[in-house]
Protein backbone atom coordinates (compact mmCIF):
# COMPACT_ATOMS: atom_id res chain seq x y z
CA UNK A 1 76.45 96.46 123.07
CA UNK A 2 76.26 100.23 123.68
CA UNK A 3 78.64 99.89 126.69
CA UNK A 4 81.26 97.98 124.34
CA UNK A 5 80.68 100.76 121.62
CA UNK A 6 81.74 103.54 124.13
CA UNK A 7 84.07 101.63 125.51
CA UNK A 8 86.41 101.64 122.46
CA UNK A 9 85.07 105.25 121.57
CA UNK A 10 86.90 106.12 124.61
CA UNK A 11 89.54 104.15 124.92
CA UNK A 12 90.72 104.78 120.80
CA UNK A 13 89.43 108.40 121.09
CA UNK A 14 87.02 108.16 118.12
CA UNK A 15 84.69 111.17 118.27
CA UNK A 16 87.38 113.30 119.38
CA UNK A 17 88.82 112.21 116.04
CA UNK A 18 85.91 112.82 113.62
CA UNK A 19 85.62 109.03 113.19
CA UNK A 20 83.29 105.75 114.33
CA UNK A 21 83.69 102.20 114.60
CA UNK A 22 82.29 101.41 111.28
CA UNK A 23 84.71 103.53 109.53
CA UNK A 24 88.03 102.60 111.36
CA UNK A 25 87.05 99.13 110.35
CA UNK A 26 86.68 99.81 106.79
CA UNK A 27 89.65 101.86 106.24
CA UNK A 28 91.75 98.49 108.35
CA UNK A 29 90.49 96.42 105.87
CA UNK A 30 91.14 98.40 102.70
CA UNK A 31 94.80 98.97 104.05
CA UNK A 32 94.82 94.97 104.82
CA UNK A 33 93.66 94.18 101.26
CA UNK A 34 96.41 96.55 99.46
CA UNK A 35 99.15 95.37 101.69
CA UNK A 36 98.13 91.83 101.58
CA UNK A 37 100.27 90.77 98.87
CA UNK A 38 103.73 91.07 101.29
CA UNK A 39 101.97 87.90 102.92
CA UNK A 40 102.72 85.47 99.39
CA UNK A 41 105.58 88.43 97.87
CA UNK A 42 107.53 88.05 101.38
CA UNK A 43 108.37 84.38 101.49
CA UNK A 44 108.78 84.11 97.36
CA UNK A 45 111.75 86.64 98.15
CA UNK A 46 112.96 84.77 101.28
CA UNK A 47 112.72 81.10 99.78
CA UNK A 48 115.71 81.96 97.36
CA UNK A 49 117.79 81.92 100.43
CA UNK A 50 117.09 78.39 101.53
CA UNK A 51 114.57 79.58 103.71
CA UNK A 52 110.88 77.57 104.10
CA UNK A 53 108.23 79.16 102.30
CA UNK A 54 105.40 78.13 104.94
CA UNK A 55 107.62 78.99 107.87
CA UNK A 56 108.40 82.65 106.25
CA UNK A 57 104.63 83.59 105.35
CA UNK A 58 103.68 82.68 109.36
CA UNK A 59 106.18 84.59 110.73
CA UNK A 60 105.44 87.49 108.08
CA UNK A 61 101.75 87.61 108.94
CA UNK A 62 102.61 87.16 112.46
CA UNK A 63 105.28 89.70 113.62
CA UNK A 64 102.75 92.55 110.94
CA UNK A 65 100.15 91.52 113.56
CA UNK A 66 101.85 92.11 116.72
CA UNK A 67 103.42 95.48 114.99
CA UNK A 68 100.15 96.58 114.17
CA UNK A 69 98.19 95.70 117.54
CA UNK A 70 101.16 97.85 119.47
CA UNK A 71 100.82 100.52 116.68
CA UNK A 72 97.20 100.76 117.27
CA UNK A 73 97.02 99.83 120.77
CA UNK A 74 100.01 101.49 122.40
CA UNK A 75 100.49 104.83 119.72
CA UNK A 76 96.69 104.77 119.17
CA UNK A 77 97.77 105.60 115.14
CA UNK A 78 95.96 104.07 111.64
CA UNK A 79 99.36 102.70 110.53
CA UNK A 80 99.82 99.22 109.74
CA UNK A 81 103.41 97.33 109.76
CA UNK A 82 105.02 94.19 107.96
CA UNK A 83 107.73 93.19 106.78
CA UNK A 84 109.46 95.68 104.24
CA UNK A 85 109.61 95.51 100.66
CA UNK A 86 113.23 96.61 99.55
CA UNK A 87 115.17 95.92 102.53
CA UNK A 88 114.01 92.36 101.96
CA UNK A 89 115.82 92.24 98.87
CA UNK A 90 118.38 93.61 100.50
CA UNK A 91 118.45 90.70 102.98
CA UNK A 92 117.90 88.02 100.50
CA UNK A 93 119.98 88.74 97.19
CA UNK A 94 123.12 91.54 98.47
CA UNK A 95 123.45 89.41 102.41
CA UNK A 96 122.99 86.07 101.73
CA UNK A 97 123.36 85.16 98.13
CA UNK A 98 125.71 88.31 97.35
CA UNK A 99 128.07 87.60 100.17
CA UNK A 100 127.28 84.23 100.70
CA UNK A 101 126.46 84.70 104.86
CA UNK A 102 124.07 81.91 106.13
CA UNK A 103 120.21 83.09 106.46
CA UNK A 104 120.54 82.46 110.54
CA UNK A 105 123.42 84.77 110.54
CA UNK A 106 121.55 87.40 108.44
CA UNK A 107 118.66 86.84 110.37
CA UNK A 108 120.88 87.19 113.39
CA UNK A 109 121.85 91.05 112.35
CA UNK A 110 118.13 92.09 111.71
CA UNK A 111 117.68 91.18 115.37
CA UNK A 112 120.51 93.16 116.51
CA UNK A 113 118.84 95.61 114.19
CA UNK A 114 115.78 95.64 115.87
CA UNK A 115 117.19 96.03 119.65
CA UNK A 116 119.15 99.17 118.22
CA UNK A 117 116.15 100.69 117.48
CA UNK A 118 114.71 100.22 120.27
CA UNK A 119 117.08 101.85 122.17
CA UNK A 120 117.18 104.44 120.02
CA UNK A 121 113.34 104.21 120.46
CA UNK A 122 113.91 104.93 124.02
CA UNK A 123 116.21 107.37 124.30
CA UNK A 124 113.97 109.46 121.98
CA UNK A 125 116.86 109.77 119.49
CA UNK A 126 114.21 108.85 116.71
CA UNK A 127 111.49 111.27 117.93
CA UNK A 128 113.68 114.06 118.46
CA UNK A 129 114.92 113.50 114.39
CA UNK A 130 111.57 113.62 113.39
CA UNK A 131 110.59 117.20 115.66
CA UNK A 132 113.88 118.88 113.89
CA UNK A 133 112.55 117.89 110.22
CA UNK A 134 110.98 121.34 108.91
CA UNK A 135 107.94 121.70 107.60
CA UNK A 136 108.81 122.25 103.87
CA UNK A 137 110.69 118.76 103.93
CA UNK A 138 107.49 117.33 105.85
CA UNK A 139 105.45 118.17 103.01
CA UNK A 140 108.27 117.11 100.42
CA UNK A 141 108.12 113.93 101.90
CA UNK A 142 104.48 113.50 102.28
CA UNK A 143 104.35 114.39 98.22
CA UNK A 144 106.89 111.86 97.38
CA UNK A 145 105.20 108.71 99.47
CA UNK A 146 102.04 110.38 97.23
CA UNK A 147 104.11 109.92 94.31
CA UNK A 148 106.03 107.21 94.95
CA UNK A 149 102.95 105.21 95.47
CA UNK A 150 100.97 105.93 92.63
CA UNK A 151 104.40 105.20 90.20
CA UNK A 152 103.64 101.80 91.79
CA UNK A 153 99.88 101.82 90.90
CA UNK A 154 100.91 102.70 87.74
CA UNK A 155 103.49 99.57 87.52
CA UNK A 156 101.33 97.14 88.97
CA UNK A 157 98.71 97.65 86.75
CA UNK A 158 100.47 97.43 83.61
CA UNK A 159 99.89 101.11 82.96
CA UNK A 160 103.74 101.46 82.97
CA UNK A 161 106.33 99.18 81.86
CA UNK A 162 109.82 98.88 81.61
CA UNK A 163 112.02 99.97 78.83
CA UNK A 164 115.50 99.04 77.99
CA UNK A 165 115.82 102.37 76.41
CA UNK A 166 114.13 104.73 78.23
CA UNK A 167 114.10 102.69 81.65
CA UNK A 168 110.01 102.78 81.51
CA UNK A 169 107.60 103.89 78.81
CA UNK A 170 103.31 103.47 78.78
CA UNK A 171 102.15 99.82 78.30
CA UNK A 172 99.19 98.17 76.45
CA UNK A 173 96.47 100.24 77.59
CA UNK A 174 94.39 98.15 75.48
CA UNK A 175 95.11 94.99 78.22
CA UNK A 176 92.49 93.81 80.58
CA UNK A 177 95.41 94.73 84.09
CA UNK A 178 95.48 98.35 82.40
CA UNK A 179 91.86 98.84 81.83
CA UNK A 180 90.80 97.27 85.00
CA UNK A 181 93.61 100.47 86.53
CA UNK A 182 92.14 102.50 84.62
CA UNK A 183 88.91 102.41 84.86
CA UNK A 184 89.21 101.48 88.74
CA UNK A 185 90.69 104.74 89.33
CA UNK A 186 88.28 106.88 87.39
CA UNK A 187 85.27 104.86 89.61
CA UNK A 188 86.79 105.13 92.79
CA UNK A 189 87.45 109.41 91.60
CA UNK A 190 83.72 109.47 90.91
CA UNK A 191 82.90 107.83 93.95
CA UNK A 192 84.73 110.22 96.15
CA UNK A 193 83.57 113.82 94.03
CA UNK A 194 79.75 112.03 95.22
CA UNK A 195 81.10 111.98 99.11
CA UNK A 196 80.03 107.84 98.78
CA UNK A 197 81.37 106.24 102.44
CA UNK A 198 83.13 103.34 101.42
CA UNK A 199 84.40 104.55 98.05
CA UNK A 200 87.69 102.63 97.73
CA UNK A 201 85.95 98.87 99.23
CA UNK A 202 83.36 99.41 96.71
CA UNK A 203 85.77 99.58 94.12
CA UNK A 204 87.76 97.03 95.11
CA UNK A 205 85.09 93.95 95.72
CA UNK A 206 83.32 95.43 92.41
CA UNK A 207 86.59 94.90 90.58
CA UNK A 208 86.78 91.73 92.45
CA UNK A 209 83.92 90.30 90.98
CA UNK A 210 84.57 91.40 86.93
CA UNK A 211 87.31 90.21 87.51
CA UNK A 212 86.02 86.49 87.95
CA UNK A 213 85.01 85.88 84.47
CA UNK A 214 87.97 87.90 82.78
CA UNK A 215 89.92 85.26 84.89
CA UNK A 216 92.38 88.57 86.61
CA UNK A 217 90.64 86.88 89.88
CA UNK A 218 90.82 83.40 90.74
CA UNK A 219 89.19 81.69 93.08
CA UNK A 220 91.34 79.29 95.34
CA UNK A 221 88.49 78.54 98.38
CA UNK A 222 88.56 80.00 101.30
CA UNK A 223 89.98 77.83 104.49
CA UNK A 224 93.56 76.76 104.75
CA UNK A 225 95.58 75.38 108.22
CA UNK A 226 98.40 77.65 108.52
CA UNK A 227 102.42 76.75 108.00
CA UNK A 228 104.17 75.51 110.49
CA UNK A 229 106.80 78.13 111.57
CA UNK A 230 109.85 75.20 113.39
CA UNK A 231 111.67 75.18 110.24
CA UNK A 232 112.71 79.44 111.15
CA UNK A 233 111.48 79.56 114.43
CA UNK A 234 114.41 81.06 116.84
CA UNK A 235 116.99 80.25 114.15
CA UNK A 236 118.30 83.46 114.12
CA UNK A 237 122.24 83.08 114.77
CA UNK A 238 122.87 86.47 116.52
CA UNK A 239 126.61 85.56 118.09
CA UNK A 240 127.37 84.03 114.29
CA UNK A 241 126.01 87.71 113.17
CA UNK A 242 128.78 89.28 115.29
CA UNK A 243 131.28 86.95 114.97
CA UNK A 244 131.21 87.60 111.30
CA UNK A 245 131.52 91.19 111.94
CA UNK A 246 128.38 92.12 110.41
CA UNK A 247 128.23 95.43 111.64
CA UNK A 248 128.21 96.73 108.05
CA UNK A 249 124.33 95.18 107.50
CA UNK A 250 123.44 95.38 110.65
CA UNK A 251 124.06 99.48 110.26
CA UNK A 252 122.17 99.36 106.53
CA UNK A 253 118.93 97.57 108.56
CA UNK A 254 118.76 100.18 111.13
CA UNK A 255 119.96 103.12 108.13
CA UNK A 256 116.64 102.09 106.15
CA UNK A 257 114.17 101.21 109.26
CA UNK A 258 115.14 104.85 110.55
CA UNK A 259 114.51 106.40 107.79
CA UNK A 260 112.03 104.97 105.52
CA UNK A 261 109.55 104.35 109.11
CA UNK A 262 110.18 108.48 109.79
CA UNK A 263 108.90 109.39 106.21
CA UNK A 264 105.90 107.15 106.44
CA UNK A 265 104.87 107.88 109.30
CA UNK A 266 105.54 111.61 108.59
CA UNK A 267 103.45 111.24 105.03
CA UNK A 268 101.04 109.05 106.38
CA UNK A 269 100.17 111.38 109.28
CA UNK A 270 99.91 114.81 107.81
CA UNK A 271 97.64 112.80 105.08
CA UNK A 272 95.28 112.22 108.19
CA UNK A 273 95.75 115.88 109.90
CA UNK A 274 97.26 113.88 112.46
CA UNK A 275 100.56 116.61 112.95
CA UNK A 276 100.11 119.24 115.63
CA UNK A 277 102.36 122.50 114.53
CA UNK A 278 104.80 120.07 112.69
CA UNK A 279 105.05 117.84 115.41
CA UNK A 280 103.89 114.21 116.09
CA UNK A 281 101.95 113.59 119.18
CA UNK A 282 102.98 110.41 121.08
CA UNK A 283 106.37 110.11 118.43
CA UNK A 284 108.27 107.54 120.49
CA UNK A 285 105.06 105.28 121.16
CA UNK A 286 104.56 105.79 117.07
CA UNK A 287 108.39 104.20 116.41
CA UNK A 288 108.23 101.34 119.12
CA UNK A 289 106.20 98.52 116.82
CA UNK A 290 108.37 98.13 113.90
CA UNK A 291 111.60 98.40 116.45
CA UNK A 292 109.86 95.78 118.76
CA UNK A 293 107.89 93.93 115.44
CA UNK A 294 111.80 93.90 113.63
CA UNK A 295 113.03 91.79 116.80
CA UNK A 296 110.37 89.49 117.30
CA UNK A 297 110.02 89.04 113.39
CA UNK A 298 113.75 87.89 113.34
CA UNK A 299 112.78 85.68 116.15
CA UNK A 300 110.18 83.70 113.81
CA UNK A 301 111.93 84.01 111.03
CA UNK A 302 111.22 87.42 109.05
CA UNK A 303 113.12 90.36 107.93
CA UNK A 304 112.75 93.80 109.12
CA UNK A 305 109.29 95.23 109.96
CA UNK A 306 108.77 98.86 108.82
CA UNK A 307 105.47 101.20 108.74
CA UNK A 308 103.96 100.55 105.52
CA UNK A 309 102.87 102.99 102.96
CA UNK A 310 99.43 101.77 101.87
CA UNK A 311 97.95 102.96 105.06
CA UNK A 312 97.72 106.00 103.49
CA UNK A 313 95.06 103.92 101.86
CA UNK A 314 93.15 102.96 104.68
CA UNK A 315 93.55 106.66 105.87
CA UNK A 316 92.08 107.72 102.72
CA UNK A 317 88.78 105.69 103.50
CA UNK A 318 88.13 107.63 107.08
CA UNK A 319 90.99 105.95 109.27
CA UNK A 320 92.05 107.94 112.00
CA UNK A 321 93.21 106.04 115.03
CA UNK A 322 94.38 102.74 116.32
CA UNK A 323 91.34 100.81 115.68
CA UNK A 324 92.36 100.58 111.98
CA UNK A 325 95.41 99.10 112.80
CA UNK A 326 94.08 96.54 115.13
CA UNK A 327 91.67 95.59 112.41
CA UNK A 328 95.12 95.15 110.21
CA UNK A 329 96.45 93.04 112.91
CA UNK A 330 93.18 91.10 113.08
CA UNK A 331 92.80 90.35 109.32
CA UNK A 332 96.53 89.50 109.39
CA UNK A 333 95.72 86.59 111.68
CA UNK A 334 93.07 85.52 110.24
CA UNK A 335 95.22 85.34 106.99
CA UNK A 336 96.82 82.34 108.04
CA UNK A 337 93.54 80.47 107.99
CA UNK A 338 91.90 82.80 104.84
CA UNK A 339 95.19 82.97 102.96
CA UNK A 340 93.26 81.58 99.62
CA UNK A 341 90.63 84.36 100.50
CA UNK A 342 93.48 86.89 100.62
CA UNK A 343 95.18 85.95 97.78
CA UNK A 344 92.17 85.83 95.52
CA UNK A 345 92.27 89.49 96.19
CA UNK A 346 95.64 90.55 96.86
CA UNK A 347 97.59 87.72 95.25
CA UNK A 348 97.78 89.83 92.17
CA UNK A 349 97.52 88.05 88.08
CA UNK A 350 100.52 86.40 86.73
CA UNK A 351 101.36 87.04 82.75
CA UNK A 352 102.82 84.60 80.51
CA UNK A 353 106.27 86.11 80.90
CA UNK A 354 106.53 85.61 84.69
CA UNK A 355 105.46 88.96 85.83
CA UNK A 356 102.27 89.86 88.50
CA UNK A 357 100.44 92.54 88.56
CA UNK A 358 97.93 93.75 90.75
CA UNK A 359 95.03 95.38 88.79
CA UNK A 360 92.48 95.15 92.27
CA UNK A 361 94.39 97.20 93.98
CA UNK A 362 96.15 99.07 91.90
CA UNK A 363 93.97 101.83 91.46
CA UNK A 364 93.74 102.27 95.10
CA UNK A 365 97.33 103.29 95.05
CA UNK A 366 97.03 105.70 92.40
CA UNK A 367 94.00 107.56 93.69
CA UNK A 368 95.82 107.88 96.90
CA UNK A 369 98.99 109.17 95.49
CA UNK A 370 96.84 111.85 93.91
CA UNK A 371 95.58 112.91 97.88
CA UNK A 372 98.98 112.77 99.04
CA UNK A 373 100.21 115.09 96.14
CA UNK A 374 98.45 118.17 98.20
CA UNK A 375 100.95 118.42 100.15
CA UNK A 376 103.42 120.33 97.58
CA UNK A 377 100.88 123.25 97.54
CA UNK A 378 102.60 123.80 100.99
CA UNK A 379 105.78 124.29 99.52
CA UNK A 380 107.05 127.90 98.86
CA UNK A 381 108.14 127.47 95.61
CA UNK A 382 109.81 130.87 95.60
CA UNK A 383 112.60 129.79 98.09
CA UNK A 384 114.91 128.28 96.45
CA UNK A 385 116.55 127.04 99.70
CA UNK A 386 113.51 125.06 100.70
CA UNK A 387 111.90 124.16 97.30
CA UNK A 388 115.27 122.53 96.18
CA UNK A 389 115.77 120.44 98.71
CA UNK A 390 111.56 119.57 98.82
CA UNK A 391 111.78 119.13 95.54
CA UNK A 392 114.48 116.26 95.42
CA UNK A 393 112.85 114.88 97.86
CA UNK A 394 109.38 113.71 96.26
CA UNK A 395 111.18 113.39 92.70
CA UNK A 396 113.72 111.28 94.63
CA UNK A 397 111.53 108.74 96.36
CA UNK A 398 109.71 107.21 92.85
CA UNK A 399 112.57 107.43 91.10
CA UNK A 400 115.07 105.49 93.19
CA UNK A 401 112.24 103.51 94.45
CA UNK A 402 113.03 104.41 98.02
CA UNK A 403 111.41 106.56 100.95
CA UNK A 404 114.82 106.40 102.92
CA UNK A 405 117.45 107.84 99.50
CA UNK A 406 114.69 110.20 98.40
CA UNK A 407 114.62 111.73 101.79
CA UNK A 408 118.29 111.91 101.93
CA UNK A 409 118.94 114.00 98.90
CA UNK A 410 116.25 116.29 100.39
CA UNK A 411 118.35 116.14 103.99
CA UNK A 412 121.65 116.10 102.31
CA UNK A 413 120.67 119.00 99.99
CA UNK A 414 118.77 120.97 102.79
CA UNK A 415 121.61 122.30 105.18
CA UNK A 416 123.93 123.09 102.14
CA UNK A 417 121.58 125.61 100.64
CA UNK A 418 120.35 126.86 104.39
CA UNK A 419 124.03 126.88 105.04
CA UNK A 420 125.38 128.91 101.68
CA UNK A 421 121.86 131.12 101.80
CA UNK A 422 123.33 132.25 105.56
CA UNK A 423 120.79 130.64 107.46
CA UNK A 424 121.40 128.50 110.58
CA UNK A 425 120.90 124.90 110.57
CA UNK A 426 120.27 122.80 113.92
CA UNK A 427 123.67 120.66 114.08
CA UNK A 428 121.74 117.58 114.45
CA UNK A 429 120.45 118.35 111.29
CA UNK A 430 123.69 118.73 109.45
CA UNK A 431 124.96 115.22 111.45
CA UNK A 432 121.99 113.82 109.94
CA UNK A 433 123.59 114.80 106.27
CA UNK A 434 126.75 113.95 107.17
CA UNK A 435 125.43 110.07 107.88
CA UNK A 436 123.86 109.70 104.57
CA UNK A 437 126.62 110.61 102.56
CA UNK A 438 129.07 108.05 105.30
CA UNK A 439 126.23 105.88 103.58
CA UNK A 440 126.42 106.12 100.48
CA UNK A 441 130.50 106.69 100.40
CA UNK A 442 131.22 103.72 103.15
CA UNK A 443 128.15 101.58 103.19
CA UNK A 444 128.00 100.62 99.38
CA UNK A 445 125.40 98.01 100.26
């Protein structure tokens, strides 16, 4: 047993790392249980389309698997991958039901997606964009993910609700969702000030269990046989794809996956101490699973695969390398035969109007969006032409609900006040800007 244990010390570099087996596999399975709900959210979204509901949530939990096992085994990083929330929107109401294209054909175009970015993957295009991001943007970004994922703590627990008036406003704090986010952020805070190992599980599984009676949690067993997976498996219509001339998605898939994976795993990383002088060891390793995991996933019927931002969570409990991704993958497989088990946890509460919320883990998000927020104390606040464009950035992210346009008002704004302040700006840099707005002018989508 000792040989085993130094075996994967060695091999996932855990002392060197400040971290042991124990805690690598808590921190995979907080980040499993906060990004669990993609496995029952994912196929709701992609059943509109015509798709099969059992077929989508196999493929989901599959293709997250093999993303994470490459993330952790291959870039030896504690960042898990599934499919993307947003982009599968995307995918589902603008591409198939918005312009009426056949879910093959869409499917088709995230799999041309996914061999672009590999290629760009390879050629080091993607690593060599995320060495020329400066530091003040680094930390902008890391701020926003930090905000942007505590705005959805605060959603998904009923804390904040939507407005017709003033787009959102504070909701019932006097509702069980609210007080269970409430009150499971304050005991996870207390937990942490006391240096308790563990302090985000505890929370959860204790918040699990009130939860029973209250009826937030319900119990729906614990063993199901998975889907089968024939109804999407190898559907994808790639020559259909092109035929149609979607070059216009296809270029809004790769947009997003280049982007939005960048700023997580830029956010994510500095959150673990993980950057050496700005840079990202072992970059291109770090940005092969979701480009390989967005190919495969289209393969078994799945949209695109991009580095998720509740790792951050599991990073927050002591994560540090690989191994907590592997543990992600591991729990992901399992899934398919623990899926009740899952969704007891992660499935979220449904209210009378329609609407789930997520009071579990909820508070997990919020607590880690406070961490994350450290970052802006890197920030010189008394240049204008780096605050600015910092600035946008993490106000951008929660507020258009997007990693990928928060970061580009931070890249568009950043070589137009480097540029007017009479400072140079690497030209890849200002091509970068140049793109985004092309986005946003050409690619309305």
């Amino acid at each position: 047993m000792q040989f085993l244990r130094d075996r994967v010390d060695r091999f996932f570099l855990l002392t060197r790392n400040g971290t042991d087996i124990l805690t690598e596999v808590r921190a995979g399975l907080v980040t499993f249980l906060t990004a669990s709900y993609i496995i029952f959210v994912q196929p709701a979204v992609l059943s509109a389309t015509g798709m099969d509901f059992g077929a989508v949530m196999t493929a989901t939990c599959l293709s997250a698997a093999l993303g994470c096992l490459i993330m952790g085994l291959w870039a030896n990083y504690p960042i898990a991958l599934a499919p993307g929330m947003g982009i599968n929107f995307y995918f589902t109401y603008t591409v198939v039901i918005g312009q009426g294209i056949p879910w093959e054909k869409a499917l088709g175009a995230v799999f041309c997606s996914g061999l672009i970015l590999i290629f760009l993957t390879l050629v080091r295009v993607r690593e060599l964009i995320l060495n020329l991001i400066p530091d003040f943007l680094k930390n902008g970004i890391a701020a926003g993910i930090g905000l942007f994922i505590a705005f959805i703590g605060l959603v998904q627990g009923g804390v904040v609700v939507e407005d017709p008036a003033t787009l959102v406003k504070l909701g019932n704090l006097k509702s069980l969702p609210a007080l269970f986010t409430l009150s499971g952020s304050v005991l996870i805070a207390v937990l942490l000030q006391k240096k308790i190992k563990g302090a985000i599980l505890i929370c959860m599984f204790f918040l699990t269990l009130l939860g029973l009676p209250f009826g937030l949690v319900s119990y729906h067993g614990l063993l199901s046989l998975p889907p089968a997976m024939g109804p999407t498996f190898m559907k994808m219509d790639v020559w259909g794809a092109l035929d149609l001339g979607l070059v216009t998605v296809i270029l809004v898939f790769v947009f997003v996956d280049l982007f939005d994976t960048a700023g997580t795993l830029v956010g994510v990383s500095q959150q673990a101490g993980l950057l050496k002088q700005g840079k990202l060891p072992r970059a291109t390793r770090a940005f092969l699973p979701d480009a390989v995991a967005t190919t495969a996933g289209a393969s078994m019927g799945t949209s695109t695969v991009v580095c998720y931002i509740e790792s951050s969570t599991g990073v927050a409990e002591g994560g540090r390398t690989g191994l907590t991704a592997v543990v992600v993958a591991v729990l992901f497989l399992l899934a398919l035969f623990l899926s009740p088990l899952a969704q007891m946890i992660g499935g979220g509460y449904t209210l009378e109007t329609g609407k789930t919320l997520y009071p579990i883990t909820a508070p997990v998000l919020i607590i880690v969006g406070c961490l994350m927020a450290s970052s802006l104390a890197r920030i010189d606040w008394n240049k204008w032409d780096e605050a600015l464009p910092a600035f946008l950035t993490f106000v951008g992210m929660p507020l258009t609900y997007s990693i990928a346009d928060g970061m580009a008002l931070g890249f568009i704004t950043y070589p137009l006040t480097k540029t007017f302040a009479g400072e140079a700006v690497h030209p890849v840099m200002i091509l970068i800007a140049v793109l985004f707005l092309l986005r946003y002018v050409m690619l309305p989508g």
